[in-house]
Protein backbone atom coordinates (compact mmCIF):
# COMPACT_ATOMS: atom_id res chain seq x y z
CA UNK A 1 -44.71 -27.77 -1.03
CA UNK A 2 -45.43 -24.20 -2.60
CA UNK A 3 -44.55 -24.35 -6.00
CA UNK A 4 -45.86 -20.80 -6.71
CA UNK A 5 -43.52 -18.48 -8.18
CA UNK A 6 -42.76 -14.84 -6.39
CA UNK A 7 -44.38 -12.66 -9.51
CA UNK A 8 -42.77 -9.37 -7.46
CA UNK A 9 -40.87 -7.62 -9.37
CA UNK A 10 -37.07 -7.77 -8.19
CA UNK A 11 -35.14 -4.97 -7.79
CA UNK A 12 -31.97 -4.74 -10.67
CA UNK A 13 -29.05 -5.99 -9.06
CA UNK A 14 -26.35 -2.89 -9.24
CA UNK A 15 -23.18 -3.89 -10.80
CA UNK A 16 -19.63 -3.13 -9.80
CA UNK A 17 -19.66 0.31 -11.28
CA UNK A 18 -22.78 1.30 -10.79
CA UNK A 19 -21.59 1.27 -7.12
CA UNK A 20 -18.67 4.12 -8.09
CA UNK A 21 -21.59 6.15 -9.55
CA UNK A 22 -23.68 5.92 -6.71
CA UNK A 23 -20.02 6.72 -4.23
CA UNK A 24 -19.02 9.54 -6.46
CA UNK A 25 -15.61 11.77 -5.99
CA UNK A 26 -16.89 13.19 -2.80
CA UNK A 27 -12.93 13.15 -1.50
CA UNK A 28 -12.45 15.81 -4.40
CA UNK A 29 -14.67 18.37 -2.32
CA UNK A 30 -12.80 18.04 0.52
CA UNK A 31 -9.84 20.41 -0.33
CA UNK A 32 -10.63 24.57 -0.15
CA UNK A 33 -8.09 25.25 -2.31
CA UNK A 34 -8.50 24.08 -5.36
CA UNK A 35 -8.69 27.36 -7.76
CA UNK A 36 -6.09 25.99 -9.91
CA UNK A 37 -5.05 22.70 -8.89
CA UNK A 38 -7.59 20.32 -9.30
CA UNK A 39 -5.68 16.94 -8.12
CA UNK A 40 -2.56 15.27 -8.10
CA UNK A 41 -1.67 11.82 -8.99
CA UNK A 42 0.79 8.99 -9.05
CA UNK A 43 1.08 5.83 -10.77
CA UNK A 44 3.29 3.26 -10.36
CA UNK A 45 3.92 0.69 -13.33
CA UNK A 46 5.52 -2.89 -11.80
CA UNK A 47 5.80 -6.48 -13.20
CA UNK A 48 6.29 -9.81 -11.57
CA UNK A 49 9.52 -11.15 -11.64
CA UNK A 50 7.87 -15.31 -12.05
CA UNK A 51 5.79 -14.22 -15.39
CA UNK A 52 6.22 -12.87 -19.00
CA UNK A 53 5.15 -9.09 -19.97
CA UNK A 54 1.48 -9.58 -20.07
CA UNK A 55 1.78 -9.04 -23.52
CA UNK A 56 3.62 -12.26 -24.16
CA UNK A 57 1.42 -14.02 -21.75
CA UNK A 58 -1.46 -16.42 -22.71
CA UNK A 59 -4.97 -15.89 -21.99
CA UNK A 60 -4.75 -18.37 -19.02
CA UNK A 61 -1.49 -17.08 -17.63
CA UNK A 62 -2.83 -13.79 -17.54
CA UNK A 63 -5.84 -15.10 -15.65
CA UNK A 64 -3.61 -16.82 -13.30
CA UNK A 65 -1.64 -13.72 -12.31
CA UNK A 66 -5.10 -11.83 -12.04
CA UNK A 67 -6.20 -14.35 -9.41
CA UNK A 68 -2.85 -13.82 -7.71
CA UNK A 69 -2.85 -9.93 -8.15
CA UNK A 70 -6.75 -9.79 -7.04
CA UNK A 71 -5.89 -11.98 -3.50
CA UNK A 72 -2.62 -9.73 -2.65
CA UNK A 73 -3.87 -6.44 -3.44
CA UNK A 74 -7.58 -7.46 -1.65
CA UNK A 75 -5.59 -8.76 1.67
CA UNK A 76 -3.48 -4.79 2.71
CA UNK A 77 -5.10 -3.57 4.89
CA UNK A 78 -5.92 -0.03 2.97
CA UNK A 79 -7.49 -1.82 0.09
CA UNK A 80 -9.85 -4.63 1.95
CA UNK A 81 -12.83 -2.96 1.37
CA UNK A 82 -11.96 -2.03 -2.42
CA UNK A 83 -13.83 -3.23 -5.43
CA UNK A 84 -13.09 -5.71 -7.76
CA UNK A 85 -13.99 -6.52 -11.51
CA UNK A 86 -12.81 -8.26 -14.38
CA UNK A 87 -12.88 -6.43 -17.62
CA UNK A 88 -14.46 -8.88 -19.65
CA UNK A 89 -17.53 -8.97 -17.40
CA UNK A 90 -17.98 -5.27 -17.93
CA UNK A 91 -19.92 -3.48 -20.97
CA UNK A 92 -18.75 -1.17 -23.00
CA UNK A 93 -20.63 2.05 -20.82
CA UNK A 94 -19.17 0.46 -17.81
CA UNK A 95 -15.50 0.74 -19.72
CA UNK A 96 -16.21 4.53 -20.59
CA UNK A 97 -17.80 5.64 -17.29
CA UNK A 98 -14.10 4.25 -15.74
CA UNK A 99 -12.32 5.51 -18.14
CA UNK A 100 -14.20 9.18 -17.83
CA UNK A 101 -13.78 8.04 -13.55
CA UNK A 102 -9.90 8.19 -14.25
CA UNK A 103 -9.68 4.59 -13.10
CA UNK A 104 -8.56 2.77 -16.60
CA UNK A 105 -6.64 3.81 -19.23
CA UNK A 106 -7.98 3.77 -23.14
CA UNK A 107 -5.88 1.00 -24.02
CA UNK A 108 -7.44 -1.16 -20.63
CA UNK A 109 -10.95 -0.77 -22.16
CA UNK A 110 -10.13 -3.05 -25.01
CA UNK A 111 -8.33 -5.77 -23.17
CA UNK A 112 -9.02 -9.02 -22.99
CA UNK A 113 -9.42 -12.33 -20.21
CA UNK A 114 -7.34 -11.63 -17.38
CA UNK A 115 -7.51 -8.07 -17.09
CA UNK A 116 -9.00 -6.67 -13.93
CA UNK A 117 -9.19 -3.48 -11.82
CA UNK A 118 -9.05 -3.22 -8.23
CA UNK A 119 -10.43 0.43 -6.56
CA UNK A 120 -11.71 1.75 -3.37
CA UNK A 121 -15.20 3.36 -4.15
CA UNK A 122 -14.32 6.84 -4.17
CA UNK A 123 -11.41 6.01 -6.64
CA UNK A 124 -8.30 7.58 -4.77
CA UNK A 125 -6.48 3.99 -4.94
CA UNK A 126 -7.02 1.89 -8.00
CA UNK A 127 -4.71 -0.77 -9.89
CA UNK A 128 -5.13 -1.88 -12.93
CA UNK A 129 -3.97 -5.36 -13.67
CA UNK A 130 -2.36 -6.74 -16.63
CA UNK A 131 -2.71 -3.50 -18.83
CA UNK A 132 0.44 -2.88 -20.43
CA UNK A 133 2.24 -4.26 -17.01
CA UNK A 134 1.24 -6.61 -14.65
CA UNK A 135 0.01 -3.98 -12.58
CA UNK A 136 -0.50 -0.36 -12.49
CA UNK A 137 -1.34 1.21 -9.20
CA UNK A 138 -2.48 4.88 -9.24
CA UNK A 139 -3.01 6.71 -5.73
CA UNK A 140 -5.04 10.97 -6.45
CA UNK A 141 -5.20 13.03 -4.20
CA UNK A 142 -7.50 16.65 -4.03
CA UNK A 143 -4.92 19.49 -4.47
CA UNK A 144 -1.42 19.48 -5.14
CA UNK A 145 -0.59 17.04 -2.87
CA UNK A 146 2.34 14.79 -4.62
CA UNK A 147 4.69 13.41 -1.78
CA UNK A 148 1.61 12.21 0.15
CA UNK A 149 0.43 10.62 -3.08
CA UNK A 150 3.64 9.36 -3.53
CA UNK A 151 4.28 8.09 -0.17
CA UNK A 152 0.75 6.00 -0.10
CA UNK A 153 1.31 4.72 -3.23
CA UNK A 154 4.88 3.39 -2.14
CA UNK A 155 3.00 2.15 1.18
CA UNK A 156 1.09 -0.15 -1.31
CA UNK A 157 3.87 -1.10 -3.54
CA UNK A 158 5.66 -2.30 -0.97
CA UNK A 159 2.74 -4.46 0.03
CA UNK A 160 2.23 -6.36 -3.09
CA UNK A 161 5.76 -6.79 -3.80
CA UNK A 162 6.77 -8.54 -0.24
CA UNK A 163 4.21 -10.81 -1.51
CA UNK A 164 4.94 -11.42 -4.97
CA UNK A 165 8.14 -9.95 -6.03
CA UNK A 166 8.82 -7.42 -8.82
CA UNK A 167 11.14 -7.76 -11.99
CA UNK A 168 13.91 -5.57 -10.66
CA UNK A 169 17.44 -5.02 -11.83
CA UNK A 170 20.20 -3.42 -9.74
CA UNK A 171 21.37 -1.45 -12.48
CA UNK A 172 18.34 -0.33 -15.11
CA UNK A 173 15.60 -0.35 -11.99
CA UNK A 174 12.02 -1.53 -12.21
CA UNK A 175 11.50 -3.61 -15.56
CA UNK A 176 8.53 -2.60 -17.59
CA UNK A 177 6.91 -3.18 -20.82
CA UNK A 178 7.35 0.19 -22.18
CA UNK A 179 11.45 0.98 -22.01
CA UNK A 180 10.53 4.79 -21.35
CA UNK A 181 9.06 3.37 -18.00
CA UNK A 182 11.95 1.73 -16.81
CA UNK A 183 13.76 3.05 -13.61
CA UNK A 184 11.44 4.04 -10.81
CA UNK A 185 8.52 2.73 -13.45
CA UNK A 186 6.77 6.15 -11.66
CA UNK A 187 4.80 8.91 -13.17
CA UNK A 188 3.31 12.02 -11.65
CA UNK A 189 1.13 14.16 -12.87
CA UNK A 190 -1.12 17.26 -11.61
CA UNK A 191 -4.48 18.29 -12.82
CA UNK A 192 -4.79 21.87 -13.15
CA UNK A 193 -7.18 24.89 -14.68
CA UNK A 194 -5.57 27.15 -16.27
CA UNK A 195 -8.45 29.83 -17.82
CA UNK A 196 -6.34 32.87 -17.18
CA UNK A 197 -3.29 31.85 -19.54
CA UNK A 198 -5.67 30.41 -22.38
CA UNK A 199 -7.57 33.23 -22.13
CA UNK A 200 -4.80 35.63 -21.76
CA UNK A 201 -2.69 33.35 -25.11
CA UNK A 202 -0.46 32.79 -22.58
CA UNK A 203 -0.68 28.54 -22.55
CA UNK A 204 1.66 27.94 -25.63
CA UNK A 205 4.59 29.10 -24.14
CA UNK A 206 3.83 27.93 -20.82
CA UNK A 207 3.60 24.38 -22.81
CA UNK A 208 6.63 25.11 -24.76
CA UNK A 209 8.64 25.48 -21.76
CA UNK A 210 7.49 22.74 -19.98
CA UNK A 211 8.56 20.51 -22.55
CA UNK A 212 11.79 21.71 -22.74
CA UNK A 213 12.63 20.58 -19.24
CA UNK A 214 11.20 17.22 -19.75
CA UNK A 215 7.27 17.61 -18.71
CA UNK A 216 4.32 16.59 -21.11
CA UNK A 217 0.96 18.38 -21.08
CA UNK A 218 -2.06 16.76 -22.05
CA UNK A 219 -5.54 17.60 -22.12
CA UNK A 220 -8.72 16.24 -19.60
CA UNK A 221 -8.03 12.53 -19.93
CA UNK A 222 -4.34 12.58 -20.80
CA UNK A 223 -2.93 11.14 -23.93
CA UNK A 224 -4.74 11.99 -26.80
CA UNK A 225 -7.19 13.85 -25.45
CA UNK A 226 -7.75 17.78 -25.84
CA UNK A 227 -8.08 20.19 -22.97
CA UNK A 228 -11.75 20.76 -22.95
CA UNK A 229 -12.73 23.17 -20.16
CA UNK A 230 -9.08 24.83 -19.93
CA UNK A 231 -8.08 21.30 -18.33
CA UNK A 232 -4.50 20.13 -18.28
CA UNK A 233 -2.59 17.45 -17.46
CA UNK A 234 1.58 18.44 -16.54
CA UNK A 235 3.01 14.73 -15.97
CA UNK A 236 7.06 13.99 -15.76
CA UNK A 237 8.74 11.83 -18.86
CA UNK A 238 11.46 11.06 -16.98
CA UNK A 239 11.62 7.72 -14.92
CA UNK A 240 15.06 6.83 -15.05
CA UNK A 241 17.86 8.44 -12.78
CA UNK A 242 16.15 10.49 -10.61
CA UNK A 243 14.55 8.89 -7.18
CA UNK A 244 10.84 8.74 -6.36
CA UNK A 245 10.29 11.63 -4.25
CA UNK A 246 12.86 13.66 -6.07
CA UNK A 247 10.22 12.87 -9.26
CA UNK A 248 7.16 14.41 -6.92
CA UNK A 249 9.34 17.09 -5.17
CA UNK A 250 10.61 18.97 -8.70
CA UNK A 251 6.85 18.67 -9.83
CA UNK A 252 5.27 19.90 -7.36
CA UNK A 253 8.08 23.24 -7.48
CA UNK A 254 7.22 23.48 -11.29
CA UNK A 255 3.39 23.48 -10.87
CA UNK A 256 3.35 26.18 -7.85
CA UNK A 257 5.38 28.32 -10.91
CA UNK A 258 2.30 27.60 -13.19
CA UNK A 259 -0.25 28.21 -10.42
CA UNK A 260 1.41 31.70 -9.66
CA UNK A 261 1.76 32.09 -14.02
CA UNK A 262 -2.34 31.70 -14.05
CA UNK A 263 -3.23 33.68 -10.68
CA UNK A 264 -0.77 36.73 -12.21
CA UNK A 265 -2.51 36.16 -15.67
CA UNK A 266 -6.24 36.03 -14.16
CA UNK A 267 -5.08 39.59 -12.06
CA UNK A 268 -4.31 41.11 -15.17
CA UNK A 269 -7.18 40.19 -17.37
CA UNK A 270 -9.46 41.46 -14.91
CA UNK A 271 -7.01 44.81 -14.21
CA UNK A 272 -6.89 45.42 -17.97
CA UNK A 273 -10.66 45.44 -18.53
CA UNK A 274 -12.99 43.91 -16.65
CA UNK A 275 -16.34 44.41 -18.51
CA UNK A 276 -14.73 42.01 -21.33
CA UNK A 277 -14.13 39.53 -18.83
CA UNK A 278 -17.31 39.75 -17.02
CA UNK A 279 -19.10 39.60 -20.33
CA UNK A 280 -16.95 36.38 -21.37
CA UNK A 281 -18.29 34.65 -17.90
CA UNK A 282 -21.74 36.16 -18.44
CA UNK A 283 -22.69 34.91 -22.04
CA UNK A 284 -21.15 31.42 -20.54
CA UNK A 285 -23.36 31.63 -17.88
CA UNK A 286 -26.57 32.69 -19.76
CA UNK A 287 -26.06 29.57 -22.80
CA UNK A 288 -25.73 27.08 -19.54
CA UNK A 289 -28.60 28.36 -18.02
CA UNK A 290 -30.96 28.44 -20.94
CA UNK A 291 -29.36 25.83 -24.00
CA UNK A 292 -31.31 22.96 -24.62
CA UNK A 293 -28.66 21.58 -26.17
CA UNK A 294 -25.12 21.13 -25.07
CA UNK A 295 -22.14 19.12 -26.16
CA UNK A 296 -19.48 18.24 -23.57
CA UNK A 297 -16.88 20.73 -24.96
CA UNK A 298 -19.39 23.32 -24.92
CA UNK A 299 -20.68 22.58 -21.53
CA UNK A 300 -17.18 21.75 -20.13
CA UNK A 301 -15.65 25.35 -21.88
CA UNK A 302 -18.75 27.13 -20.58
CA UNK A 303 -18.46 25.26 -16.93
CA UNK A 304 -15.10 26.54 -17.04
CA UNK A 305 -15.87 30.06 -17.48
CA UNK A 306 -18.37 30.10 -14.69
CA UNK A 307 -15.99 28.40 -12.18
CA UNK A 308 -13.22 31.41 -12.92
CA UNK A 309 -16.23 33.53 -12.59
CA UNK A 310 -16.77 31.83 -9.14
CA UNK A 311 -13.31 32.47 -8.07
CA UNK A 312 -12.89 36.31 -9.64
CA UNK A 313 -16.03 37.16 -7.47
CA UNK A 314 -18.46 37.62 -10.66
CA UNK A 315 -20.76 35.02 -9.96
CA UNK A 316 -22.45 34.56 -6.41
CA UNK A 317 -24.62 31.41 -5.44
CA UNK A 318 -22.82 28.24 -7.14
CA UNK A 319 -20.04 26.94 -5.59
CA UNK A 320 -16.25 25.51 -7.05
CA UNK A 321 -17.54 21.97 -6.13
CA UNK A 322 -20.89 22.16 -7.75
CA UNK A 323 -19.52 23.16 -10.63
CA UNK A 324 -16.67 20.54 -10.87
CA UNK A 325 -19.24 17.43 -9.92
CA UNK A 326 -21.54 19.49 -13.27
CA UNK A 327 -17.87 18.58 -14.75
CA UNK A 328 -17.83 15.27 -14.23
CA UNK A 329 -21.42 14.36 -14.61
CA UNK A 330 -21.73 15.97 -17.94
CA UNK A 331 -19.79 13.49 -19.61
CA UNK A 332 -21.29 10.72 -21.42
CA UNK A 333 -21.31 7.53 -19.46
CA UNK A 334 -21.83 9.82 -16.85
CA UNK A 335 -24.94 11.58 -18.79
CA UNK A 336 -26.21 7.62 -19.78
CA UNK A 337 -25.67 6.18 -16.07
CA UNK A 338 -27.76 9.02 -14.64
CA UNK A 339 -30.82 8.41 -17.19
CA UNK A 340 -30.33 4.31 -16.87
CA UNK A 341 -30.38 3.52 -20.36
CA UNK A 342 -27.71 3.91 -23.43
CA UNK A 343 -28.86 7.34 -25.08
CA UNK A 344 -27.80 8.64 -28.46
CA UNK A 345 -25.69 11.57 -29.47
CA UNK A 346 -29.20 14.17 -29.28
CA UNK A 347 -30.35 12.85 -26.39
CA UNK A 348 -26.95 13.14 -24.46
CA UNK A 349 -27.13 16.47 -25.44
CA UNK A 350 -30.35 17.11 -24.21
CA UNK A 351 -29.64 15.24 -21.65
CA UNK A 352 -26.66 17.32 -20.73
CA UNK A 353 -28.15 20.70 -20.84
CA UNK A 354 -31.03 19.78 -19.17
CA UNK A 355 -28.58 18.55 -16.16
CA UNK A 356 -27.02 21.56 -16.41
CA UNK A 357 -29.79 23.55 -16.19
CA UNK A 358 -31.17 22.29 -13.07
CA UNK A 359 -28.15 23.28 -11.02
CA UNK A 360 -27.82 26.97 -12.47
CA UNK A 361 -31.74 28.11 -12.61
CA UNK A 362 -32.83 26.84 -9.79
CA UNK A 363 -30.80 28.36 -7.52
CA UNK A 364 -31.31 31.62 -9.79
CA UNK A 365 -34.88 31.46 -8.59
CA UNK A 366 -33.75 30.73 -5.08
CA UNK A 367 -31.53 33.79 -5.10
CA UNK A 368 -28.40 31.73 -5.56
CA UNK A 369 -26.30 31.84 -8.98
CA UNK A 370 -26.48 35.64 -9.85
CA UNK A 371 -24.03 38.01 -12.23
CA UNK A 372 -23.04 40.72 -10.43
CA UNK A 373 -22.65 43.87 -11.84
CA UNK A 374 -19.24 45.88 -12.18
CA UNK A 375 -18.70 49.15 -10.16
């Protein structure tokens, strides 16, 4: 009998989300136009009818309906080659890289035994189970694309519940946790970039009016968050009394208003005086290309500058989807996955600008990313 022990080293293992780095958003480069709107997304918030608010559930009840949630939502057909993952088996990088993915909410990263999330790799389906409701299913799309959303997310929803059966009532709708939920227990919301009416002091009353019709905007990664890189998030408050795709339908109307809003604004800036504007893009481009230092806002404000650049025509060579993967990969998990090791404030930083770098200057040398000048 050999007894002798293999002294090869063995190739690390890769872990659940190590696989969604490796996947990426590559269905986010897949839609041409995406000047403004950046994605569109629905999430669906639904709770057993046999079990407690997860809240009120112990640690071993909540396990219970994970096992049950896992088996359904691993058996449709859409989802059988999806991912899944407790939370408790995941580290706290792993939480933020999902969270920074758009897969979890904040509040998800600090729950406990029996919370899981099930995705496909390239993260256009995920549910989270036993957040604040037994499950949460979100379906994004590339563009402003809200009734397809809507209608693959309700393709799923119907799936699970023919197999488990929501909390329903006749008269109030789907039950949640959160009262402001109940009804269709559906929220929308649309990614956009809006430079032109930030840079034009045109967002407040954009925001102002939004809210008076019953939207919320939010920044990159919704509540709580600022809107780093000119990112917003326009999202519906209103679950109760209106019907699923009516929800989508009046959305998507308001958010081709704030798409024509930034085009007009983004017209006008460059009509009034283009050298300021091309100088605004320029100095962005020329700290990206040469910092060797970088926070995310700054690289995320500057990114955004060069991607309006893109679009206006004043920068040649880098493309809308380079520039939104820089995004994306800029951010700190992100930064920390990349390099394979946790990495202090600094050296994410560095880190960052040094990524950065590599996309802008060597295409510059390649006769790729170039200012060009105004006639």
């Amino acid at each position: 009998m050999n007894t002798k022990r293999d002294k090869r080293p063995r190739r690390p293992r890769k872990s659940v989300v190590d696989r969604f780095f490796a996947r990426g958003h590559s269905w986010l480069t897949r839609a041409d136009s995406q000047d403004v709107v950046i994605s569109s997304r629905v999430r669906l918030a639904r709770n057993l009818a046999t079990h407690p608010f997860p809240e009120r559930c112990t640690p071993e009840k909540r396990k219970e309906i994970w096992d049950t949630l896992r088996t359904v939502v691993l058996g449709l057909p859409e989802l059988e080659k999806a991912i899944s993952v407790e939370m408790t088996a995941l580290t706290e990088l792993d939480k933020l890289f999902l969270l920074e993915r758009h897969l979890i909410s904040r509040d998800f990263m600090e729950t406990g035994e029996g919370a899981g999330l099930v995705a496909l790799h390239d993260g256009r389906v995920s549910i989270m189970v036993n957040e604040e409701d037994h499950v949460r299913l979100q379906v994004v799309l590339p563009g402003l694309e809200l009734t397809s959303a809507w209608e693959a997310a309700s393709r799923l929803d119907d799936g699970i519940d023919a197999a488990v059966g929501y909390a329903f009532s006749s008269r109030l709708g789907y039950l949640t946790a959160c009262p402001s939920n109940v009804g269709t227990g559906m929220r929308t919301s649309v990614m956009v970039h809006l430079p032109g009416l930030v840079l034009s002091q045109e967002m407040e009353p954009i925001v102002r009016g939004l809210t008076k019709i019953g939207l919320t905007v939010r920044g990159l990664r919704g509540e709580g968050s600022e809107a780093a890189g000119n990112i917003f998030q326009i999202s519906n408050q209103v679950t109760l009394g209106e019907g699923e795709g009516e929800i989508a339908s009046n959305l998507s109307q308001i958010v081709q208003e704030v798409v024509e809003h930034e085009v007009n604004a983004r017209m006008r800036l460059w009509q009034k005086n283009p050298v300021i504007l091309q100088d605004h893009i320029l100095r962005a481009y020329g700290v990206l290309s040469h910092a060797r230092l970088l926070t995310t806002k700054e690289a995320l404000d500057f990114l955004s500058s060069l991607r309006l650049g893109v679009i206006l025509g004043i920068l040649d060579g880098v493309g809308i989807n380079d520039l939104r993967k820089l995004m994306e990969e800029c951010q700190p998990a992100h930064l920390q996955k990349a390099v394979g090791r946790r990495l202090s404030s600094r050296e994410r930083d560095f880190e960052r600008a040094r990524l950065v770098r590599e996309v802008l200057r060597p295409e510059e040398e390649a006769g790729g990313a170039t200012p060009r000048e105004v006639e």
